[in-house]
C-alpha atoms as a PDB file:
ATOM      1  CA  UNK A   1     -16.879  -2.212  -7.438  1.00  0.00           C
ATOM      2  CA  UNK A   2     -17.707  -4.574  -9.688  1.00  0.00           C
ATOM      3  CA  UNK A   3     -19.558  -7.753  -9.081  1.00  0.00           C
ATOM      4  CA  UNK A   4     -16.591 -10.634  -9.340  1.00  0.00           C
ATOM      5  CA  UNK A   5     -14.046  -9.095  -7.092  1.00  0.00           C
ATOM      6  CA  UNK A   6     -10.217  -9.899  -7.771  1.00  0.00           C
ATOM      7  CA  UNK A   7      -8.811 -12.180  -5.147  1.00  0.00           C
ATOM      8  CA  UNK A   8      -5.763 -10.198  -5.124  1.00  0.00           C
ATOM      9  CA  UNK A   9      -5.691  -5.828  -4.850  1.00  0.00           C
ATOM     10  CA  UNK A  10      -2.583  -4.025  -4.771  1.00  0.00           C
ATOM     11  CA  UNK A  11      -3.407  -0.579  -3.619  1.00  0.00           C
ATOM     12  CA  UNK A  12      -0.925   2.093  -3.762  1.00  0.00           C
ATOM     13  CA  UNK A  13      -1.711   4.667  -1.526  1.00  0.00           C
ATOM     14  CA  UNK A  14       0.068   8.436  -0.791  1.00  0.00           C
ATOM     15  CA  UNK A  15      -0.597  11.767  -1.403  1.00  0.00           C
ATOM     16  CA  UNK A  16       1.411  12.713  -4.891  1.00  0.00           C
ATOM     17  CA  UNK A  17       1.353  16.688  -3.222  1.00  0.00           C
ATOM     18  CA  UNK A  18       3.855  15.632  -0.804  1.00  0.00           C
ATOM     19  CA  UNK A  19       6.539  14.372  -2.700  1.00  0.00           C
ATOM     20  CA  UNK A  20       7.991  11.098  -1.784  1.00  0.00           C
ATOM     21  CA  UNK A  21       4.515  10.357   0.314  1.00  0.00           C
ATOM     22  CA  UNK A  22       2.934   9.591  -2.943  1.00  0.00           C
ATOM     23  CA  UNK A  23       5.596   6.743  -3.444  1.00  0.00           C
ATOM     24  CA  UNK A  24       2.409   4.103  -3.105  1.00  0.00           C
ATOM     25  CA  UNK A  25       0.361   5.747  -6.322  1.00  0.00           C
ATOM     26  CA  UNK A  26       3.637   5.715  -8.669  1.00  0.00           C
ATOM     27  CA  UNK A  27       4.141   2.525  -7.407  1.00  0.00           C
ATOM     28  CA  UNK A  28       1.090   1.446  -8.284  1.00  0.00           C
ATOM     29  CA  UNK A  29       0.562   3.233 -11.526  1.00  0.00           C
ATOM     30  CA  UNK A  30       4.031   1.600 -12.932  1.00  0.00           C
ATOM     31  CA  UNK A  31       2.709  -1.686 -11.721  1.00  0.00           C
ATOM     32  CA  UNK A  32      -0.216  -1.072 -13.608  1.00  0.00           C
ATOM     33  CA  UNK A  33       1.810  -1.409 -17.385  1.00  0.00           C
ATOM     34  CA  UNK A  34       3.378  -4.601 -15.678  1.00  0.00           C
ATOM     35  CA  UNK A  35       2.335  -8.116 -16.743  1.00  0.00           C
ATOM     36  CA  UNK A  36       0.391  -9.682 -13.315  1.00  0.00           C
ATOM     37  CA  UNK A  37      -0.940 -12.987 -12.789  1.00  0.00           C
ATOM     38  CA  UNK A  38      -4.967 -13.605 -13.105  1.00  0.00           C
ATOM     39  CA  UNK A  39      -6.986 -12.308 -10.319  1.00  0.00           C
ATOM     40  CA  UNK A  40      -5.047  -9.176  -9.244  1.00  0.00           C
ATOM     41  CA  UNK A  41      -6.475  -5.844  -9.561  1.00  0.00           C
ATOM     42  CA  UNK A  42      -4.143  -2.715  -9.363  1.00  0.00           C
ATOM     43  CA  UNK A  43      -5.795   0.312  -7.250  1.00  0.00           C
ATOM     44  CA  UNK A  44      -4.321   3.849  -7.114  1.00  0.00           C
ATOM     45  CA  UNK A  45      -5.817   4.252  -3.842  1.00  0.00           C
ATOM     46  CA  UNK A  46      -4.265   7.894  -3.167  1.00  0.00           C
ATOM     47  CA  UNK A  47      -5.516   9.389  -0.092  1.00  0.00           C
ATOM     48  CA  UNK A  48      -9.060   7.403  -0.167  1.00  0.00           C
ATOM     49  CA  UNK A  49      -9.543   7.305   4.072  1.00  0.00           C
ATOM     50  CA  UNK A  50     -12.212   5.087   4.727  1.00  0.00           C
ATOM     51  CA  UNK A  51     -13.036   4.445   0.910  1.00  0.00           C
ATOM     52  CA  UNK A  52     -10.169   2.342   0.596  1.00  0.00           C
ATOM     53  CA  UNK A  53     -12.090  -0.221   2.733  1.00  0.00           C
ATOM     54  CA  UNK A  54     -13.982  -1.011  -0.084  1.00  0.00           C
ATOM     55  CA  UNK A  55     -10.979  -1.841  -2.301  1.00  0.00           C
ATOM     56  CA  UNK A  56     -10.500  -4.520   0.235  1.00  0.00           C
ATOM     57  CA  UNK A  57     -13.931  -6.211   0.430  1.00  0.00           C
ATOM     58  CA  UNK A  58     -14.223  -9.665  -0.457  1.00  0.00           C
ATOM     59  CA  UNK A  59     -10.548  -9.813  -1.249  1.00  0.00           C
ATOM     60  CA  UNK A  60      -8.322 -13.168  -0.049  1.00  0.00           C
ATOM     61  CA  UNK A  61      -4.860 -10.511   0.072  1.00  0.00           C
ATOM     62  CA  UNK A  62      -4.044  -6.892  -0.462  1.00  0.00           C
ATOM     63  CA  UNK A  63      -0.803  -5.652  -0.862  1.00  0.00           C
ATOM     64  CA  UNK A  64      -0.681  -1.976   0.495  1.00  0.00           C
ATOM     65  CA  UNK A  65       2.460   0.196  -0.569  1.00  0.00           C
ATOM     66  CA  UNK A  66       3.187   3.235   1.125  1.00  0.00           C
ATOM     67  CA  UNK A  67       5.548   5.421   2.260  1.00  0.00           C
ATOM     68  CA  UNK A  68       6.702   4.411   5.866  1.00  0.00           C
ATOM     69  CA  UNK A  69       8.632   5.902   8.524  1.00  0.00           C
ATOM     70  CA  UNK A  70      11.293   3.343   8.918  1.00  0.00           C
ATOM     71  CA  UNK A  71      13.980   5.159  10.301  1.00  0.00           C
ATOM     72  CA  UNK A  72      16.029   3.885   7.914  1.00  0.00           C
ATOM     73  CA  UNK A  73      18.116   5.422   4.864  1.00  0.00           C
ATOM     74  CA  UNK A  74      15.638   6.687   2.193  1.00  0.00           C
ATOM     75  CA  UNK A  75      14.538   4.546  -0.663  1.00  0.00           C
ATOM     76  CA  UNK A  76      14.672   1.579   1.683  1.00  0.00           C
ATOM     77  CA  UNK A  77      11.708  -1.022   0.707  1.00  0.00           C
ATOM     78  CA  UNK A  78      10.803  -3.711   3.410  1.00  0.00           C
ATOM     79  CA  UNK A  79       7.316  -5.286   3.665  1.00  0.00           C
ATOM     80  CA  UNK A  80       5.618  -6.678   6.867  1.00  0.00           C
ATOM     81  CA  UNK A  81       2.683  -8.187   7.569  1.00  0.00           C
ATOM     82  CA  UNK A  82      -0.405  -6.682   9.247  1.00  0.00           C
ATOM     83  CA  UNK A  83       0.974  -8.344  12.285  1.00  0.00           C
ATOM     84  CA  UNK A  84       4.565  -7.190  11.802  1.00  0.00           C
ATOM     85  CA  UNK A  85       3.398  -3.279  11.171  1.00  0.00           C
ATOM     86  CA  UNK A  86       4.515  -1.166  14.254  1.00  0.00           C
ATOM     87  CA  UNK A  87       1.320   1.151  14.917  1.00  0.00           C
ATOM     88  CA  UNK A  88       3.929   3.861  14.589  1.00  0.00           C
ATOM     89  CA  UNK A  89       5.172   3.354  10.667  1.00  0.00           C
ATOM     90  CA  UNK A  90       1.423   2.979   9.921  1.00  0.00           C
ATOM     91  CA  UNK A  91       0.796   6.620  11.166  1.00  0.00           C
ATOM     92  CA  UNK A  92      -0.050   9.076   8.224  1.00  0.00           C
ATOM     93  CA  UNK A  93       3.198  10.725   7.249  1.00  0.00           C
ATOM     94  CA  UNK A  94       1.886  13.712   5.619  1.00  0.00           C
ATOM     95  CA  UNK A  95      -1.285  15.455   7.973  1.00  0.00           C
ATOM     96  CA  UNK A  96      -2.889  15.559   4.126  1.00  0.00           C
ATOM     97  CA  UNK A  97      -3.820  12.056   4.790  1.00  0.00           C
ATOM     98  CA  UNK A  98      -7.836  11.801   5.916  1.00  0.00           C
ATOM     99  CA  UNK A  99      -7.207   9.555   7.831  1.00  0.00           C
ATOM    100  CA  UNK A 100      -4.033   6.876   8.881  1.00  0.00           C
ATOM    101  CA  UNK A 101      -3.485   3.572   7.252  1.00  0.00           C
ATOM    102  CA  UNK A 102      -3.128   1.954  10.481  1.00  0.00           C
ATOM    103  CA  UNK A 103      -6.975   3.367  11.692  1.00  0.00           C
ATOM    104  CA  UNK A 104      -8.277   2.251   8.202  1.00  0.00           C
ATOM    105  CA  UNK A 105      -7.277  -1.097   9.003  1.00  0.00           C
ATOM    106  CA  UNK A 106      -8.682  -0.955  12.309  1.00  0.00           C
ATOM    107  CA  UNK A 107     -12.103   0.106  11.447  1.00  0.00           C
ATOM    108  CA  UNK A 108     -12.388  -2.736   8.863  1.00  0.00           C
ATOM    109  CA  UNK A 109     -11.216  -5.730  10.966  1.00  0.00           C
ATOM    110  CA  UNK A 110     -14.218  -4.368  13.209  1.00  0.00           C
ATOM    111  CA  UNK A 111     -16.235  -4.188  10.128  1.00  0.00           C
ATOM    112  CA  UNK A 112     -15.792  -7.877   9.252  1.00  0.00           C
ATOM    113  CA  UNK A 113     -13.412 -10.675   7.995  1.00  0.00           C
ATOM    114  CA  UNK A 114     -10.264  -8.244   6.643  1.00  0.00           C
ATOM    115  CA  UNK A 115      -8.266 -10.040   4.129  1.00  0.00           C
ATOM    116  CA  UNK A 116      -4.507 -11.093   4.370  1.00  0.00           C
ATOM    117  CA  UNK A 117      -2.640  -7.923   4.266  1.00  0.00           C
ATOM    118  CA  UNK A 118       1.164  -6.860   2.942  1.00  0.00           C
ATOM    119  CA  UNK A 119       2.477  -3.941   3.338  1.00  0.00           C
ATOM    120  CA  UNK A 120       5.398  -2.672   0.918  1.00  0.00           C
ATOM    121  CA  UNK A 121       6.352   0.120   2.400  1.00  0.00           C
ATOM    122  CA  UNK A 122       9.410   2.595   1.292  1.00  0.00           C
ATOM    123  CA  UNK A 123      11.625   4.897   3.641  1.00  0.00           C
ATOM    124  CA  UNK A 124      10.567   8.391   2.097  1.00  0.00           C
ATOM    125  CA  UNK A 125      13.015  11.170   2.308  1.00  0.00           C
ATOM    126  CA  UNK A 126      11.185  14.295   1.702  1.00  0.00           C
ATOM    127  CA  UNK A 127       7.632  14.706   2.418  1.00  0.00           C
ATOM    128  CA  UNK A 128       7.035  18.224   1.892  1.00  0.00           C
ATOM    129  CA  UNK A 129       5.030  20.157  -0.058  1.00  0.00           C
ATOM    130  CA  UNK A 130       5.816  19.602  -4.204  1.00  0.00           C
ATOM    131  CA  UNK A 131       5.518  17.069  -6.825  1.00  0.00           C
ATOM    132  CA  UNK A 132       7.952  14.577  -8.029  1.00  0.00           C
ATOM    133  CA  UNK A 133       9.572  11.723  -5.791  1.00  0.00           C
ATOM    134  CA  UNK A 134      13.272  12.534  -4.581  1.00  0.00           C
ATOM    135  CA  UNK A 135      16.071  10.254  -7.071  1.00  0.00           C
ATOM    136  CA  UNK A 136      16.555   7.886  -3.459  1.00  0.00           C
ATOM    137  CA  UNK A 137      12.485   7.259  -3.452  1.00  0.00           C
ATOM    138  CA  UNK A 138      12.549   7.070  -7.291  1.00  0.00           C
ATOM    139  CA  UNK A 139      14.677   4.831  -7.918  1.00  0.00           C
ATOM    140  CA  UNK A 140      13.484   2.621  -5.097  1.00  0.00           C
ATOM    141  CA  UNK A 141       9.786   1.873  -7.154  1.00  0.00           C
ATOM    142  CA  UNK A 142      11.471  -0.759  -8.953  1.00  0.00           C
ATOM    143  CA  UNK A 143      12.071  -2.906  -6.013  1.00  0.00           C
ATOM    144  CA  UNK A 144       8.822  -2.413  -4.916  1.00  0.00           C
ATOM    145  CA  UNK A 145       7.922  -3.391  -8.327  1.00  0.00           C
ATOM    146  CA  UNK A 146       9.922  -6.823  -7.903  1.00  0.00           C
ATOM    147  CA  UNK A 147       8.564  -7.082  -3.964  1.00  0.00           C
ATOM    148  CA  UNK A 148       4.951  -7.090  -5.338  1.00  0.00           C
ATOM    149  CA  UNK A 149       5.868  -9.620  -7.725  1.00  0.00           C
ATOM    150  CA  UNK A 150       7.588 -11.952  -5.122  1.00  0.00           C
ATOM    151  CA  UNK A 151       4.479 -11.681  -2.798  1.00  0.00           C
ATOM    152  CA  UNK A 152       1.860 -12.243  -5.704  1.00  0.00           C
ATOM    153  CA  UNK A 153       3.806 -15.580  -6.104  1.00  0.00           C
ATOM    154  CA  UNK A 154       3.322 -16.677  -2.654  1.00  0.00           C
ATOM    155  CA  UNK A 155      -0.338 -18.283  -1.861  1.00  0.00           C
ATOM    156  CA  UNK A 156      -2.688 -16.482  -0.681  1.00  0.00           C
ATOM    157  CA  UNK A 157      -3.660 -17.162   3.293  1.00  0.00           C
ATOM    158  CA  UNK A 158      -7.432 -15.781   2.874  1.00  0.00           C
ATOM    159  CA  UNK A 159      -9.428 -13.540   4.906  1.00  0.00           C
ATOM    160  CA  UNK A 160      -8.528 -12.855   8.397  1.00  0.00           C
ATOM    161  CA  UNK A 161     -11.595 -12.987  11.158  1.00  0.00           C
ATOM    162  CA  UNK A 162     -12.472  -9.562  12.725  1.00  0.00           C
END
């Protein structure tokens, strides 16, 4: 990581093996060619476990997309807070996953000071084995595109204390 850290990361995270679970990388990859303010760094965070801690270290916000058991139709894009996110949608969809989002966020508010966190996360509707999201899932990246972009205009609450 380099030494002046971005206050902002957006980390998309999935497994692109699993069809609509990698959602968060293609997200993240399209946001990439976008035009973002100063001090946000775009991270395709794939299925980086524990590693992704480090993506959030001495960050003021991350904003985390993902595919997310919503029960809802698929292609669906809501985003919650750390405090809104049922333990249940933060589960690891596909077992491919080291390890589940919702652990990873565990271990590093025990770590230390975690920072504000988002989560964009998208109602997948296959996650099976193959490449490619479903149309639903595909055409849903541009509102997570435009989600991103309304939450990178709101300020930025800094880090929360383990």
């Amino acid at each position: 990581m380099p030494e002046t850290v971005s206050e902002t990361v957006v980390l998309g995270v999935g497994n692109e093996l699993m069809r609509d679970e990698g959602v968060g990388v293609i997200a993240a990859r399209a946001l990439g060619a976008e035009h973002l303010p100063e001090g946000v760094q775009v991270v395709e965070g794939g299925t980086g476990g524990l590693d992704l801690l480090f993506e959030l270290e001495g960050r003021s916000r991350a904003i985390i997309i993902d595919a997310v058991e919503m029960k809802a139709p698929p292609g669906t894009v809501r985003s919650f807070t750390l405090d809104e996110v049922d333990i249940d949608m933060a589960a690891p969809i596909a077992s491919l996953h080291q390890i589940g989002l919702a652990d990873v966020l565990e271990i590093g508010s025990l770590v230390g000071p975690m920072p504000e966190i988002h989560v964009v996360g998208v109602q997948p509707k296959e996650v099976a084995p193959g490449t490619g999201l479903t149309p639903e899932v595909g055409q849903a990246v541009s509102a997570v595109i435009e989600q991103v972009k309304h939450l990178l205009q709101l300020p930025a609450a800094g880090t929360r204390d383990a």
